[in-house]
Structure formats: structure tokens, C-alpha cells
C-alpha atoms as a PDB file:
ATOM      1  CA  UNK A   1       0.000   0.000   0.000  1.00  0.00           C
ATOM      2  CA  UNK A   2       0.938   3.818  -0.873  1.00  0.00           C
ATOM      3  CA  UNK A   3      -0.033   6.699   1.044  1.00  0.00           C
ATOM      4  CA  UNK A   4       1.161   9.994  -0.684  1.00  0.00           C
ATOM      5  CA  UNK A   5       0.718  13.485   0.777  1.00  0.00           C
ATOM      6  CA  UNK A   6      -0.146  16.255  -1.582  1.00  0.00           C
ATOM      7  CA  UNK A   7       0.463  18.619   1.106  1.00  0.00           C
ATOM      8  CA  UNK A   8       0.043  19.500   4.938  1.00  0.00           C
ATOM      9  CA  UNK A   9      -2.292  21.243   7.367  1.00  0.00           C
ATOM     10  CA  UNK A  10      -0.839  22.331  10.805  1.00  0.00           C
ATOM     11  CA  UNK A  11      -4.689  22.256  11.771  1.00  0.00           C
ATOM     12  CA  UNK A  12      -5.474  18.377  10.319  1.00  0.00           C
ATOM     13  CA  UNK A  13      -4.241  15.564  11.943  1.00  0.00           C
ATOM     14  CA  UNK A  14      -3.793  12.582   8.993  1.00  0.00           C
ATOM     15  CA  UNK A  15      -6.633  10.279  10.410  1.00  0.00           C
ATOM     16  CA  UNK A  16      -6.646   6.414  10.153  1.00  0.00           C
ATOM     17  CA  UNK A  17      -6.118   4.684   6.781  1.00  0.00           C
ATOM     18  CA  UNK A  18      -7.882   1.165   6.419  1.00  0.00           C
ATOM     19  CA  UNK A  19      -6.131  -1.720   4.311  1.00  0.00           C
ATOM     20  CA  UNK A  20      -9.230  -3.212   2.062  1.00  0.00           C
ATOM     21  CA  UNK A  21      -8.859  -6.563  -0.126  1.00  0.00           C
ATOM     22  CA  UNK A  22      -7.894  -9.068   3.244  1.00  0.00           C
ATOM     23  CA  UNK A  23      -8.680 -12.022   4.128  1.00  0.00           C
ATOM     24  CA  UNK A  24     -10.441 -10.744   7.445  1.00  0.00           C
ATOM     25  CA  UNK A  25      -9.893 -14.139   9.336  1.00  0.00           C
ATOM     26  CA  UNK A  26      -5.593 -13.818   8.459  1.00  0.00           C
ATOM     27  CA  UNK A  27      -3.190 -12.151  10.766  1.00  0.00           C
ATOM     28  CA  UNK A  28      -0.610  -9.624   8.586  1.00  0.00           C
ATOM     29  CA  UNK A  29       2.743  -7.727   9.712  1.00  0.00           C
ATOM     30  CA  UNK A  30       2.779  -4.708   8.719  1.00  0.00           C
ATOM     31  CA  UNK A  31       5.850  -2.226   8.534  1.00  0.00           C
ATOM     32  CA  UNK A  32       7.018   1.107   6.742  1.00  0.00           C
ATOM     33  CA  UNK A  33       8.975   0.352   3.714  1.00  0.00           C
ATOM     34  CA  UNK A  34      12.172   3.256   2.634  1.00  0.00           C
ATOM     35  CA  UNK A  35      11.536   5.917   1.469  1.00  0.00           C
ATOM     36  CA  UNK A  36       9.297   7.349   3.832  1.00  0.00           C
ATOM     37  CA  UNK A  37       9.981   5.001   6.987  1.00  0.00           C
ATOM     38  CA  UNK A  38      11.694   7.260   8.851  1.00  0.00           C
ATOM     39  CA  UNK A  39      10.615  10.732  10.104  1.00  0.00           C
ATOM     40  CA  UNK A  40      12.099  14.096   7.961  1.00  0.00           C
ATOM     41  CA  UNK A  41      13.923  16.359  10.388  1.00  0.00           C
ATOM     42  CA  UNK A  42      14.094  20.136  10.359  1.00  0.00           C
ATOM     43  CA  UNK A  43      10.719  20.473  10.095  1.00  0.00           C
ATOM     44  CA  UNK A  44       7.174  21.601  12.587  1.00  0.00           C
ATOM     45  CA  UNK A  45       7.178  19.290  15.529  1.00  0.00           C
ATOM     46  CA  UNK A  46       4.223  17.720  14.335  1.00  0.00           C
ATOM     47  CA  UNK A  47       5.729  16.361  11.102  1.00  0.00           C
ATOM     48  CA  UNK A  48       8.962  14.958  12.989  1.00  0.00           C
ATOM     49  CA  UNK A  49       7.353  12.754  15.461  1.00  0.00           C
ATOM     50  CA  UNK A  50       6.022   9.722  14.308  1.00  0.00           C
ATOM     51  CA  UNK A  51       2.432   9.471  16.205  1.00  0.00           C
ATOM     52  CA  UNK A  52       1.738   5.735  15.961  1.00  0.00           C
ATOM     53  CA  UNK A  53       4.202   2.794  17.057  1.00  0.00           C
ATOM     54  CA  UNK A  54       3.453   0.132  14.277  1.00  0.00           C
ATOM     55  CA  UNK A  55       6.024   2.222  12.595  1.00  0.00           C
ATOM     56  CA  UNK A  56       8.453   2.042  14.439  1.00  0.00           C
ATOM     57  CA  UNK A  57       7.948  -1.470  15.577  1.00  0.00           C
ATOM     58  CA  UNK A  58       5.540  -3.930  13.015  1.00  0.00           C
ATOM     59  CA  UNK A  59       2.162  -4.474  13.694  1.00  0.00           C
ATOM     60  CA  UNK A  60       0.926  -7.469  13.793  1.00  0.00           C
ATOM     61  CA  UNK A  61      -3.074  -6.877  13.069  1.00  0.00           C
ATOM     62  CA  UNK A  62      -5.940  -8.977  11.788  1.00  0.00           C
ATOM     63  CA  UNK A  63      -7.213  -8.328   8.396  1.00  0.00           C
ATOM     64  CA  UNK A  64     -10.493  -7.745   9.660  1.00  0.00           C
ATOM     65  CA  UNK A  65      -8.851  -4.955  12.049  1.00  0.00           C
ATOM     66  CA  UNK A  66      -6.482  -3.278   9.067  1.00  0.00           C
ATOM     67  CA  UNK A  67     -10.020  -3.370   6.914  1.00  0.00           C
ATOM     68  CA  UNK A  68     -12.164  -1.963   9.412  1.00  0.00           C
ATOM     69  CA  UNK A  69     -10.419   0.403  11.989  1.00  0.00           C
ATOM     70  CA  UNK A  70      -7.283   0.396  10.025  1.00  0.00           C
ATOM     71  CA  UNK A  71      -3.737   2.164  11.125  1.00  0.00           C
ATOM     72  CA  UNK A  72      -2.987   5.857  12.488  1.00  0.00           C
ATOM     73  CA  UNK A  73      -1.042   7.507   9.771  1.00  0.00           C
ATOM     74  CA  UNK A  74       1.918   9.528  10.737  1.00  0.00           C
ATOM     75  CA  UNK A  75       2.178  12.974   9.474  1.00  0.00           C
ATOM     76  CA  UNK A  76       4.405  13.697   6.395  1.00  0.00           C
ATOM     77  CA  UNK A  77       5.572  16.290   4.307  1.00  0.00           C
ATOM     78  CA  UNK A  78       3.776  17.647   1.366  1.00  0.00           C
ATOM     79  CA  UNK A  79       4.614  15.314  -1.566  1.00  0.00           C
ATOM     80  CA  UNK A  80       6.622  12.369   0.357  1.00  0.00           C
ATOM     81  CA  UNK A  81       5.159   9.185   0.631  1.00  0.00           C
ATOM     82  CA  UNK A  82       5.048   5.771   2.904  1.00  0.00           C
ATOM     83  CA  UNK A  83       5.169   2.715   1.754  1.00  0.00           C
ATOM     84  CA  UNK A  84       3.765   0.003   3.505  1.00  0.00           C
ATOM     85  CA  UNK A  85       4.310  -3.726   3.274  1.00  0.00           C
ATOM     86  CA  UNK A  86       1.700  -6.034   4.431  1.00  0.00           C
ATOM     87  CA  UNK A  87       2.882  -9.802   4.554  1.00  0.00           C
ATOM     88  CA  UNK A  88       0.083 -12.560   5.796  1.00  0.00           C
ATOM     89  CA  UNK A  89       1.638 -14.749   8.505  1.00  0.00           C
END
């Protein structure tokens, strides 16, 4: 999965992002994939700090979790993007 940003609010926060098309019943790891898996410094507070642990340690989530609720996105940059690689276990 992509997630691109085509640019930043300092008054949005970048919500959840659910992970359609898996097999609800199947557990997945799921983990940030370079470029994008690691925090741009020099930048607003916000944008530095990574707001949700799965990336910086995998998740290990339930399709029917990733599909429904899905995962807190961190907040980027305008125009960088994460990657993220879901594997089925």
C-alpha cells in the first residue's frame, strides 16, 4: 500500500487509513517500507514525530482490524510518501 501526501495542514491531523482486499480471518505484519519510513527532520514538531508505534515497531493486526479500523497515519511532508508492506503470517 501507498499513502502519498499532496500537502500538509498544521490544523489536520492525517486520520486512520484502512487496508481493504484481506482475508479478514488472516493475521498480517505490517511495517514502513524506505523511502518514507523514517521521520524528515528540520521540520514543525508535528511532522517529525512519528504518532503511531506500528512504525516504528511492526504491527501485527488482523485483516479484519487493518479493513475496518485500520492504522494511524503519521504525518508527512507535502509530496513524500510511505510505503507500507503487508505480509500474511
Amino acid at each position: 500500500y501507498s499513502v502519498v501526501s499532496t500537502q500538509t495542514s498544521v490544523y489536520a491531523s492525517p486520520g486512520r487509513l484502512r487496508l481493504p482486499g484481506l482475508d479478514p480471518a488472516r493475521r498480517y505484519r505490517v511495517h514502513p517500507l524506505p523511502p518514507g519510513d523514517a521521520p524528515i527532520s528540520g521540520g514543525p514538531q508535528a511532522v517529525q514525530e512519528w504518532p503511531a508505534a506500528w512504525v516504528v515497531a511492526d504491527a501485527t493486526l488482523t485483516g479484519a482490524v487493518l479493513g475496518a479500523s485500520g492504522l494511524q497515519m503519521p504525518a508527512l511532508w507535502p509530496e513524500q510518501l510511505l510505503l507500507l508492506e503487508v505480509v500474511a503470517l
